[in-house]
C-alpha atoms as a PDB file:
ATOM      1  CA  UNK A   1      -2.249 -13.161 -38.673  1.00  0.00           C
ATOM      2  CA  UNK A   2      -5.696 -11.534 -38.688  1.00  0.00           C
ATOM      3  CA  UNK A   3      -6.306  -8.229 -37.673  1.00  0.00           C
ATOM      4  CA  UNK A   4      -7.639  -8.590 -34.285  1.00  0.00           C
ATOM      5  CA  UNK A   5      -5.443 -10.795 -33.220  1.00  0.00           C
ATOM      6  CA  UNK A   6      -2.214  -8.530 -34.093  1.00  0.00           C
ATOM      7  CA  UNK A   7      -4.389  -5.205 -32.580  1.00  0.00           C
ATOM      8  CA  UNK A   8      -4.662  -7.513 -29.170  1.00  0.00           C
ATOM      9  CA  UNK A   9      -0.492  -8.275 -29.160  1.00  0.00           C
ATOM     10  CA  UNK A  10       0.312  -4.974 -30.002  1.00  0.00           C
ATOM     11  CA  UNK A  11      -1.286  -3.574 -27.200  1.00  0.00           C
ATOM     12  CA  UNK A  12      -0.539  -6.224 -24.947  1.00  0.00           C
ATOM     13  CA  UNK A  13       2.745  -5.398 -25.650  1.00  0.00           C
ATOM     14  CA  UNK A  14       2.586  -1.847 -25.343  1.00  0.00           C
ATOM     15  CA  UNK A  15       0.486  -2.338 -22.174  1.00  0.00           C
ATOM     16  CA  UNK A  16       3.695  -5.234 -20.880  1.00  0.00           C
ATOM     17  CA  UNK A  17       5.869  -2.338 -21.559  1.00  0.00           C
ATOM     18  CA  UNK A  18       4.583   0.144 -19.517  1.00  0.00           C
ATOM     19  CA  UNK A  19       3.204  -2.210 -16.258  1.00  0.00           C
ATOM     20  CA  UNK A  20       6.029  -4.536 -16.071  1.00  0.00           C
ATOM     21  CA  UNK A  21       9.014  -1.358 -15.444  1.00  0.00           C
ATOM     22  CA  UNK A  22       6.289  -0.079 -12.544  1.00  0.00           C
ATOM     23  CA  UNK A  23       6.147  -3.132 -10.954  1.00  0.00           C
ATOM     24  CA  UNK A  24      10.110  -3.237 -11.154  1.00  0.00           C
ATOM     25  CA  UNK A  25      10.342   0.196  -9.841  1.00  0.00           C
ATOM     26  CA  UNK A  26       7.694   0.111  -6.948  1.00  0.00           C
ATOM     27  CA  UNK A  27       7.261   2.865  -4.577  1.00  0.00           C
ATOM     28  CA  UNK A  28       5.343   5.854  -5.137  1.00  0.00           C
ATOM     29  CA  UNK A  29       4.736   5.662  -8.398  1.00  0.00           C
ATOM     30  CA  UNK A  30       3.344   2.251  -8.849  1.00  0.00           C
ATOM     31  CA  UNK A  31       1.370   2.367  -5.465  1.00  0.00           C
ATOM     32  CA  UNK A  32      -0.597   5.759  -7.730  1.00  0.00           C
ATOM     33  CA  UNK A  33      -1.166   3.814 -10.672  1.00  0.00           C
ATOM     34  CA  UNK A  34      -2.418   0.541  -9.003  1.00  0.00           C
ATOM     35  CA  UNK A  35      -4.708   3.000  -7.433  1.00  0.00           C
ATOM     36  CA  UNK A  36      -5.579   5.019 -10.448  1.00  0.00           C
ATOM     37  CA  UNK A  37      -6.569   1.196 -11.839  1.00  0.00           C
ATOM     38  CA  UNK A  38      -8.479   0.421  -8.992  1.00  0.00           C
ATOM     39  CA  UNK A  39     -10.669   3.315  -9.479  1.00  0.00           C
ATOM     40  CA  UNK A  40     -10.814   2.635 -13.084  1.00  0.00           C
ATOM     41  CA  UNK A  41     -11.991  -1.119 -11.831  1.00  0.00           C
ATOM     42  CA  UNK A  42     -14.863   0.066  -9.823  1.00  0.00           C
ATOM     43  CA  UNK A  43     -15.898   2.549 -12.456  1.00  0.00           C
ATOM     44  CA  UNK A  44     -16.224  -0.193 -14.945  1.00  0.00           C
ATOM     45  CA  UNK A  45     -18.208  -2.183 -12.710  1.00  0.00           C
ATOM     46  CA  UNK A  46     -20.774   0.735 -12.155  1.00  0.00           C
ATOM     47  CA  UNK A  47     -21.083   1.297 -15.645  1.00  0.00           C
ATOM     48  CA  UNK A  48     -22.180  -2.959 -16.004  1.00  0.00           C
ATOM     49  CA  UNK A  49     -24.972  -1.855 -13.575  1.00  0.00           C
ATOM     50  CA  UNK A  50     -25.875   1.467 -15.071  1.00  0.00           C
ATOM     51  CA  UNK A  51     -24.544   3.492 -12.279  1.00  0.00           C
ATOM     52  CA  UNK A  52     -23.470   6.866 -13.084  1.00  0.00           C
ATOM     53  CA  UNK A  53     -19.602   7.318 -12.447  1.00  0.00           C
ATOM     54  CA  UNK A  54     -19.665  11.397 -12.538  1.00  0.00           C
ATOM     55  CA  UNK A  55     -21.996  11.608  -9.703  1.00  0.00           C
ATOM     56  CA  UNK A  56     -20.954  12.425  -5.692  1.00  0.00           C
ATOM     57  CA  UNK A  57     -21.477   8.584  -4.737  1.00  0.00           C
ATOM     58  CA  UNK A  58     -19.784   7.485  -7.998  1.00  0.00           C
ATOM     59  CA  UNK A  59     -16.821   9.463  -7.300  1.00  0.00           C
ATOM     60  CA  UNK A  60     -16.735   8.043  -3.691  1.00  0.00           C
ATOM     61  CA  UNK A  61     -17.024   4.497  -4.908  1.00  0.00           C
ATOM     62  CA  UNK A  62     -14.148   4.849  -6.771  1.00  0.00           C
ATOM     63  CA  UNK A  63     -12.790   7.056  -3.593  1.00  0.00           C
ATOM     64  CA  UNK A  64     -12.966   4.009  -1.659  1.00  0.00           C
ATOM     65  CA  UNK A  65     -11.389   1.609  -3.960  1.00  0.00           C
ATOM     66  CA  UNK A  66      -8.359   4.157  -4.258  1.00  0.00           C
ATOM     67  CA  UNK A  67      -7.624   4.989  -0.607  1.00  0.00           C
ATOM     68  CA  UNK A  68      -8.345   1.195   0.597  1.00  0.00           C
ATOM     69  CA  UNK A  69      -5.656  -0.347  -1.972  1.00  0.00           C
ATOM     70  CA  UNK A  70      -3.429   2.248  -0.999  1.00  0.00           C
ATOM     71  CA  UNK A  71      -1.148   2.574   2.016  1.00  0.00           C
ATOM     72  CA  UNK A  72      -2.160   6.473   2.367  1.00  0.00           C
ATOM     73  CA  UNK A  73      -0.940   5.572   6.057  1.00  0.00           C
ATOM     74  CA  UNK A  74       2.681   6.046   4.783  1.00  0.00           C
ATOM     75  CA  UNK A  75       2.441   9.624   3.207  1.00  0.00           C
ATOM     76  CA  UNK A  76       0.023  10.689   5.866  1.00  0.00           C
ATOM     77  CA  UNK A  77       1.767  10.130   9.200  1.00  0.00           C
ATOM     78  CA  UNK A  78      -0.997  11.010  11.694  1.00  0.00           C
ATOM     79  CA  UNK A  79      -3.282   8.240  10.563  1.00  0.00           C
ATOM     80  CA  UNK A  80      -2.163   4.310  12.601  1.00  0.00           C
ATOM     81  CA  UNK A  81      -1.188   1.721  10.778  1.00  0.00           C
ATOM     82  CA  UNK A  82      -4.275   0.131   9.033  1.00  0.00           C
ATOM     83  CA  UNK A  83      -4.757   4.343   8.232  1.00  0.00           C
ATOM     84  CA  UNK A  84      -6.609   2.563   4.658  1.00  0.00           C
ATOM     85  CA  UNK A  85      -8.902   1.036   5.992  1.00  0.00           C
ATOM     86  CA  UNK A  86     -10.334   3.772   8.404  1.00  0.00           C
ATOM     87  CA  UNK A  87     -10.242   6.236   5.272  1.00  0.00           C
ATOM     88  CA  UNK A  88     -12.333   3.420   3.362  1.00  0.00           C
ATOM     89  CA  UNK A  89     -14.837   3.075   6.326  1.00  0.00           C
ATOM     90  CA  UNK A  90     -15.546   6.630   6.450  1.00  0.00           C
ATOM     91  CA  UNK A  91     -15.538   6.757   2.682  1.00  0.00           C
ATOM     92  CA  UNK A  92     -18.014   3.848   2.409  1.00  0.00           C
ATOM     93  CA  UNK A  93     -20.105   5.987   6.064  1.00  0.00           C
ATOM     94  CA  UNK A  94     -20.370   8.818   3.293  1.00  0.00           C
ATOM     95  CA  UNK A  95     -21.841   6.633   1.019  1.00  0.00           C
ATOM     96  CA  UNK A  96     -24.274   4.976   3.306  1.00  0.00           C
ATOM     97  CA  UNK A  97     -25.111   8.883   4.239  1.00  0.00           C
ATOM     98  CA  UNK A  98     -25.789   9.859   0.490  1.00  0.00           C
ATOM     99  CA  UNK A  99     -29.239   8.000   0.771  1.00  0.00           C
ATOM    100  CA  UNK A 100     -30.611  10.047   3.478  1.00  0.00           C
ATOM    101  CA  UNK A 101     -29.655  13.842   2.229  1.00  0.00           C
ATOM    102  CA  UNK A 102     -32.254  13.989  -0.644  1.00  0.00           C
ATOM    103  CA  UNK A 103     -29.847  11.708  -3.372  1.00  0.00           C
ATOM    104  CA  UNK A 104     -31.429   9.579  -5.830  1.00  0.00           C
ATOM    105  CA  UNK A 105     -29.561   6.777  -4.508  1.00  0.00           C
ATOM    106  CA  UNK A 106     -31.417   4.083  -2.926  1.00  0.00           C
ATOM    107  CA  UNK A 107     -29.824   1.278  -0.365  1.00  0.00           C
ATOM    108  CA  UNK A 108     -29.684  -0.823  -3.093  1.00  0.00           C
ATOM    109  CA  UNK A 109     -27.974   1.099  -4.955  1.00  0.00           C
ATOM    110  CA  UNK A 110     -25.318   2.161  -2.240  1.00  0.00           C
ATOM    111  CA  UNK A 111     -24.614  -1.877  -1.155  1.00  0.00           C
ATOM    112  CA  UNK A 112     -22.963  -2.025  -4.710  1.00  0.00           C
ATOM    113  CA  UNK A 113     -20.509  -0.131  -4.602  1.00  0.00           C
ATOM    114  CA  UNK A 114     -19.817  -0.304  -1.269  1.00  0.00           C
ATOM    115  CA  UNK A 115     -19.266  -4.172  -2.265  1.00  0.00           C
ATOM    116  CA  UNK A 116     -17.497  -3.681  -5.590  1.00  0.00           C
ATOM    117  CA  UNK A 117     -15.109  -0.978  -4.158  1.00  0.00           C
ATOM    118  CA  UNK A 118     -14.251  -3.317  -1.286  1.00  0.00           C
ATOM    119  CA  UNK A 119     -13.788  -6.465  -3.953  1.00  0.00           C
ATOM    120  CA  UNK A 120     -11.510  -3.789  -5.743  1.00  0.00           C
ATOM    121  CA  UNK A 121      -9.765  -2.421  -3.184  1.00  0.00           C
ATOM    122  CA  UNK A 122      -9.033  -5.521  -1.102  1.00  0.00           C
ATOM    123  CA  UNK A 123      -7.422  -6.562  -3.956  1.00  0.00           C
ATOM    124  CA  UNK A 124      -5.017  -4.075  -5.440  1.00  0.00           C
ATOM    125  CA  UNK A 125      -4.099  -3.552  -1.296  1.00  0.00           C
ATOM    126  CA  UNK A 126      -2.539  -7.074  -1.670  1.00  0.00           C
ATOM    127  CA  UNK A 127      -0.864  -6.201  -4.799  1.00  0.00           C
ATOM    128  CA  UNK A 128       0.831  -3.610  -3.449  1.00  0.00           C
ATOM    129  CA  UNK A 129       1.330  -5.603  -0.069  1.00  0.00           C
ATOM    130  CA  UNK A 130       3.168  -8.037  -2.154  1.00  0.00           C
ATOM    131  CA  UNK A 131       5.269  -5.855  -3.815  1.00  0.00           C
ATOM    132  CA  UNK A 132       6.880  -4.516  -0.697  1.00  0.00           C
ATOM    133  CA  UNK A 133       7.476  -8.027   0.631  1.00  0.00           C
ATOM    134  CA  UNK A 134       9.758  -8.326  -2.877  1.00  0.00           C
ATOM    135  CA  UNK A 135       9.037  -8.645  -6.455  1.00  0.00           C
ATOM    136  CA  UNK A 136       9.937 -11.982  -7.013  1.00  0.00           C
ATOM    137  CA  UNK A 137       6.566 -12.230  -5.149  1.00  0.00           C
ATOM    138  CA  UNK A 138       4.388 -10.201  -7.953  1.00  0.00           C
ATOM    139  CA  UNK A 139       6.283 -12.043 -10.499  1.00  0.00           C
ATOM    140  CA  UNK A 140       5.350 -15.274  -9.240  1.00  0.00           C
ATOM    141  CA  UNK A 141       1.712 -14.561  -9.246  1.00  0.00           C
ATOM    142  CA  UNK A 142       1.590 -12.559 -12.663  1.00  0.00           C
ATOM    143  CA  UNK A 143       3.662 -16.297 -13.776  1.00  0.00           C
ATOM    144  CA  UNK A 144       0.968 -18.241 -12.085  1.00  0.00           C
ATOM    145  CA  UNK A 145      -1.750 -16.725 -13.492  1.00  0.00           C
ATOM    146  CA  UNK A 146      -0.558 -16.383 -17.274  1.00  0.00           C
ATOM    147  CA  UNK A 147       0.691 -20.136 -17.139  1.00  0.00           C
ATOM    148  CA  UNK A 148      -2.968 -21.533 -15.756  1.00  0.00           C
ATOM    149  CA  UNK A 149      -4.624 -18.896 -18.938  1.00  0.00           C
ATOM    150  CA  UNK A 150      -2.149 -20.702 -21.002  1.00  0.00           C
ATOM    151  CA  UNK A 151      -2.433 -23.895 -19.764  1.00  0.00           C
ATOM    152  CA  UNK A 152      -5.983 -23.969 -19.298  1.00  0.00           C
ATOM    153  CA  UNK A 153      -6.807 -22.596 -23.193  1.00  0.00           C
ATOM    154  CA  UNK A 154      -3.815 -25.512 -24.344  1.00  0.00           C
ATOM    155  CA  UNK A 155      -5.556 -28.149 -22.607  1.00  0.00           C
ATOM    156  CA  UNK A 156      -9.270 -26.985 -23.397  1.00  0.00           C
ATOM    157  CA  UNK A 157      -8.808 -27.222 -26.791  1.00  0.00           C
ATOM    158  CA  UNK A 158      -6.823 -30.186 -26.958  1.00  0.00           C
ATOM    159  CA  UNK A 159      -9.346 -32.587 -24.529  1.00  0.00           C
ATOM    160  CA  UNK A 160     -11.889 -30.046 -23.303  1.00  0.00           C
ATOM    161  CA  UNK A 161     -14.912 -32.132 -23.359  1.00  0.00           C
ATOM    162  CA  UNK A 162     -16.806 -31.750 -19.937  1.00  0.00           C
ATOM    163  CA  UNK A 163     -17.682 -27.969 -19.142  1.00  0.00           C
ATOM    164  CA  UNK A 164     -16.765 -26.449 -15.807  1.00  0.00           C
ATOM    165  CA  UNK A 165     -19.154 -23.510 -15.613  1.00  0.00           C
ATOM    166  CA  UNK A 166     -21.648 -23.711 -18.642  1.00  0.00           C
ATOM    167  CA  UNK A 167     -24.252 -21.174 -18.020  1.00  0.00           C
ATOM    168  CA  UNK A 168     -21.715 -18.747 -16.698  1.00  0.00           C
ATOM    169  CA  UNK A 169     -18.384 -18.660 -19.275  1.00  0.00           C
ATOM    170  CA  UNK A 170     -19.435 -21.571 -21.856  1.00  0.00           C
ATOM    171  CA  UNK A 171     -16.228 -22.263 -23.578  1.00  0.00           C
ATOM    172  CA  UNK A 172     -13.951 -23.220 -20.074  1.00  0.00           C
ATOM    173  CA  UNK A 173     -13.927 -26.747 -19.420  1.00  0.00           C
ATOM    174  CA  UNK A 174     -13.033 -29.254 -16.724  1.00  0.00           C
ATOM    175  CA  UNK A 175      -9.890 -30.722 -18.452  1.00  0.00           C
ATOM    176  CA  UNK A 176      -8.695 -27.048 -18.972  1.00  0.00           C
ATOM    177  CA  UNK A 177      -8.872 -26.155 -15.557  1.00  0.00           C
ATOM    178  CA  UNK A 178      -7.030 -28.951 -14.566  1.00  0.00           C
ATOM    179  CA  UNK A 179      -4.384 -28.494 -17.278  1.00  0.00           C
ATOM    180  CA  UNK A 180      -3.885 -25.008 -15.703  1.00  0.00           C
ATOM    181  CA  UNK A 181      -3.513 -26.363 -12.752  1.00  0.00           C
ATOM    182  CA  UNK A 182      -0.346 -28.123 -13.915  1.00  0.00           C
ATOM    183  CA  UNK A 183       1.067 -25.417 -15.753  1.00  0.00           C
ATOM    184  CA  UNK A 184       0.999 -23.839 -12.770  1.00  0.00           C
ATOM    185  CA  UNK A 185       3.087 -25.922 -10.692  1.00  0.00           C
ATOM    186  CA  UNK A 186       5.698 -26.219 -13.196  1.00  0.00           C
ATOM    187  CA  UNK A 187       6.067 -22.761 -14.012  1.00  0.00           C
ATOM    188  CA  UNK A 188       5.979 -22.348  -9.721  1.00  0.00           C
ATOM    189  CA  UNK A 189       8.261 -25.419  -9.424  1.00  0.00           C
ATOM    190  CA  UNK A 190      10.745 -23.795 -11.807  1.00  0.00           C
ATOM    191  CA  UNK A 191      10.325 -21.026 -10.163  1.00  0.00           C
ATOM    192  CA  UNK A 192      11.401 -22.312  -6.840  1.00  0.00           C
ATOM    193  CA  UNK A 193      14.714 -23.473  -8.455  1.00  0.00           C
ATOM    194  CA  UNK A 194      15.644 -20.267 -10.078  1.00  0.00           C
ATOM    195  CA  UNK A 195      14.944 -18.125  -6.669  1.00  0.00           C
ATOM    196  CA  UNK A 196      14.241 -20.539  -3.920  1.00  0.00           C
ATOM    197  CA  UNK A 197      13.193 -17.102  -1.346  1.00  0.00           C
ATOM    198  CA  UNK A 198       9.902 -16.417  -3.204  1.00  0.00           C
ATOM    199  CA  UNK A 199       8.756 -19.020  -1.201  1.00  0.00           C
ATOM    200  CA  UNK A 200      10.034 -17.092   2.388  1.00  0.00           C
ATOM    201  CA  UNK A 201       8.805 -17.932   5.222  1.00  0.00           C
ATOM    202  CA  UNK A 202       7.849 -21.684   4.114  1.00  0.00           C
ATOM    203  CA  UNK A 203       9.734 -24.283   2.629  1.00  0.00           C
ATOM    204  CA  UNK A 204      10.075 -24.012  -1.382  1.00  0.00           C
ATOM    205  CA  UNK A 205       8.283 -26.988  -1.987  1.00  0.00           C
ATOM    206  CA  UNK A 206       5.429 -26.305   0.156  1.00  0.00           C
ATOM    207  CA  UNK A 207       4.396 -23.520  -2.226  1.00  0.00           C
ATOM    208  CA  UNK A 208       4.463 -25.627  -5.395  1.00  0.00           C
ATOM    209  CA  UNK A 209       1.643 -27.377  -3.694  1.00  0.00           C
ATOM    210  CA  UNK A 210       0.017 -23.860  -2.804  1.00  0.00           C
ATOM    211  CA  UNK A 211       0.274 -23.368  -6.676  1.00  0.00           C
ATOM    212  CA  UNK A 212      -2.597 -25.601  -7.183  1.00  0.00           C
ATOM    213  CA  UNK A 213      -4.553 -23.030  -4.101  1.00  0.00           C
ATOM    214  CA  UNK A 214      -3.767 -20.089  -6.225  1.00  0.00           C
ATOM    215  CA  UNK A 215      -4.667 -21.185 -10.218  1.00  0.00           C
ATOM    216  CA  UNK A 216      -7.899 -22.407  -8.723  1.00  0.00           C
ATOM    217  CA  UNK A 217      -8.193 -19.017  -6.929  1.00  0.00           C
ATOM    218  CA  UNK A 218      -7.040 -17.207 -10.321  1.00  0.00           C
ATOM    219  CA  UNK A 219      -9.659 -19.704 -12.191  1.00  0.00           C
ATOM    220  CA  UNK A 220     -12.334 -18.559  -9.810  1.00  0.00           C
ATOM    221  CA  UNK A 221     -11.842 -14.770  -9.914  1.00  0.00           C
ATOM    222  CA  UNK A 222     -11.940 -14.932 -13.632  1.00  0.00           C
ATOM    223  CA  UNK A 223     -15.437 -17.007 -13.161  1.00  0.00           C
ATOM    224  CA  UNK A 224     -16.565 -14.311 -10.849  1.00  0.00           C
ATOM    225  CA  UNK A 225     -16.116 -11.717 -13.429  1.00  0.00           C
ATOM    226  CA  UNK A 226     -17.727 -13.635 -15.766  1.00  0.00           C
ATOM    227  CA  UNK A 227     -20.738 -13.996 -13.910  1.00  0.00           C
ATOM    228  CA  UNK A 228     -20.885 -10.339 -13.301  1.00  0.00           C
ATOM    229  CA  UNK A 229     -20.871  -9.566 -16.833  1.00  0.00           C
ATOM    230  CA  UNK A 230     -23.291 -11.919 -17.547  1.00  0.00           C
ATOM    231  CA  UNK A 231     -25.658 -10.613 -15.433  1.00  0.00           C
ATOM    232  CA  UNK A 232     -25.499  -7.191 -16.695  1.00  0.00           C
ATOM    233  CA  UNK A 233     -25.079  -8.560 -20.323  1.00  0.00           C
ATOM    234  CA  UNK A 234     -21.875  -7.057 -21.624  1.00  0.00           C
ATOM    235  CA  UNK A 235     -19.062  -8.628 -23.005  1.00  0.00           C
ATOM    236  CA  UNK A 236     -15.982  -6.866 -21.644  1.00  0.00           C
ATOM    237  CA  UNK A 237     -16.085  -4.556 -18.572  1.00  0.00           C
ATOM    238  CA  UNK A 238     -14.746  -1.671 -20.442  1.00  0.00           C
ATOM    239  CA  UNK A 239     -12.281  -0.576 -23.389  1.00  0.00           C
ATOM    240  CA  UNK A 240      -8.980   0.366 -21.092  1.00  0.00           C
ATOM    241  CA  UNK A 241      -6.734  -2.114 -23.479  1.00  0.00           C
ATOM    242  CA  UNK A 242      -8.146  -2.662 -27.235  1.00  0.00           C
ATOM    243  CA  UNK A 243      -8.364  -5.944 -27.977  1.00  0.00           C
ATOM    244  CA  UNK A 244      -8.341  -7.167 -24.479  1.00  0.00           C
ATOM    245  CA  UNK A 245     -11.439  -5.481 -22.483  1.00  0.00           C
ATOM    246  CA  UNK A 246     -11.322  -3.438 -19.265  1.00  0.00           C
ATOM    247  CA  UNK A 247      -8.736  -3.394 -16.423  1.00  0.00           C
ATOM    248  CA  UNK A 248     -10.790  -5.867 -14.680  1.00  0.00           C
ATOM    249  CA  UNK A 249     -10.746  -7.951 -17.914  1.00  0.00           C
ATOM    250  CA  UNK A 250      -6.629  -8.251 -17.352  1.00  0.00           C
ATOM    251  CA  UNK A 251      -7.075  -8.208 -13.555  1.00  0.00           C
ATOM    252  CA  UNK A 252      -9.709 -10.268 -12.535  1.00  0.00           C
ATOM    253  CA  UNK A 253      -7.518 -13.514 -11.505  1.00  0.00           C
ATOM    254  CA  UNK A 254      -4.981 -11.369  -9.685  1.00  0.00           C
ATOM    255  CA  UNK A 255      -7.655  -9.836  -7.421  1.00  0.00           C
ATOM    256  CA  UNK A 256      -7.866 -13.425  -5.620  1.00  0.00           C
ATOM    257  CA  UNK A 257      -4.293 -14.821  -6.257  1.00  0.00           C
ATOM    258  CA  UNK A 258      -2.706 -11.855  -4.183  1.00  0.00           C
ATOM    259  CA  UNK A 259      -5.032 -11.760  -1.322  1.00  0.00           C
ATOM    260  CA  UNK A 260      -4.928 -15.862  -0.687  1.00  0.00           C
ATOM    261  CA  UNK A 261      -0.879 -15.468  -1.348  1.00  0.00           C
ATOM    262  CA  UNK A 262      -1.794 -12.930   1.620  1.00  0.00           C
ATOM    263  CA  UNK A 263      -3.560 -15.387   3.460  1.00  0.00           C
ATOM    264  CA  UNK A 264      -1.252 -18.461   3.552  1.00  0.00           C
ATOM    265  CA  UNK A 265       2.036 -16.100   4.738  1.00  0.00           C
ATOM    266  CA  UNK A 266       3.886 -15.715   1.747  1.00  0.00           C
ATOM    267  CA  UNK A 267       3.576 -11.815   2.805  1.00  0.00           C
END
């Protein structure tokens, strides 16, 4: 085993051990670190652009991420229901405000953010949705989305031939797509079998189908990443995990499984 390879499963390990009891243990705790990560997401993404992080409108970028995946609504009583999203808007009303009160900041420059924060945030909100709805619900899409990575690099290299996105992440191909596809449905159709009420409030066989919804979905969120960074020309979005990248590196798929599992009811 060559030493990169056993740096990236020792920390994958080590970053397995850590997640994996959070998302177990929910509540308070994992709801602060999903947020603490989706801050550390949006400050990655500034730094791809050259955006300074330790600035007022960096800090509110991340800001918005943060309160927006969060349900602050629960700890802070006075605010209605959807209290994250009015925090976000006037969060992102700050930011829009930073380009008229003598800051460097141009529009440009705020519209990033503002988007990347929202990408972010939206996200890690549906994360956490789906971790109150049960965890057999994270599970599933953590499942779905290492099974199409597995499937997909199995099946590449075995009859990748045809490329699926050449001038935006060379090595992925058509026949590994597909073959993550299918690794996703079995993993979902044992699934099903093991814990038929993941797939609550539709029928258990219905969402082996939606499996093939959500690897594309994971499929695409890792292409949109990769199109990001290769506009900005780097090859990871940060150094959070050695040997694997940034947290959007390890998060990228998730970002659009959980929100589409949102989508079509499963929470």
């Amino acid at each position: 085993m060559d030493k990169d390879l056993q740096t990236r499963l020792i920390f994958a390990g080590v970053a397995l051990a850590i997640f994996l009891p959070l998302v177990v243990l929910g509540g308070v705790a994992f709801q602060i670190v999903v947020g603490i990560l989706a801050m550390l997401a949006v400050h990655e993404l500034l730094r791809m652009k050259g955006l300074a992080t330790t600035t007022l409108e960096g800090m509110l970028a991340m800001l918005a991420a943060f309160v927006l995946a969060v349900p602050i609504e629960y700890y802070f009583t006075f605010l209605p229901i959807d209290g994250n999203v009015i925090a976000y808007t006037l969060v992102v009303f700050c930011l829009l405000g930073s380009i008229v009160v003598g800051s460097n900041y141009t529009f440009d420059d705020v519209v990033y953010p503002i988007a990347v924060s929202f990408y972010v945030g939206s996200g890690f909100n549906a994360l956490l949705d789906a971790r109150v709805a049960g965890l057999n619900k994270v599970l599933l899409a953590l499942l779905i989305v290492w099974a199409t990575d597995s499937g997909a690099y199995l099946f590449g290299r075995r009859f990748g031939m045809k490329k699926l996105a050449p001038t935006i992440s060379p090595n992925k191909t058509v026949a590994g797509a597909l073959g993550g596809i299918a690794s996703a449905m079995v993993v979902t159709f044992i699934f099903v079998l093991i814990d038929g009420s993941v797939a609550a409030p539709h029928n258990r066989w219905l969402l082996v189908l939606y499996a093939i919804f959500f690897s594309i979905a994971g499929q695409f969120g890792d292409l949109v990443e990769s199109a990001i960074k290769r506009h900005y020309g780097v090859k990871d979005s940060g150094k959070f995990i050695p040997g694997h990248g940034g947290v959007l590196d390890r998060f990228d798929s998730l970002l659009f499984v959980f929100p589409l599992m949102r989508i079509l009811g499963l929470f």
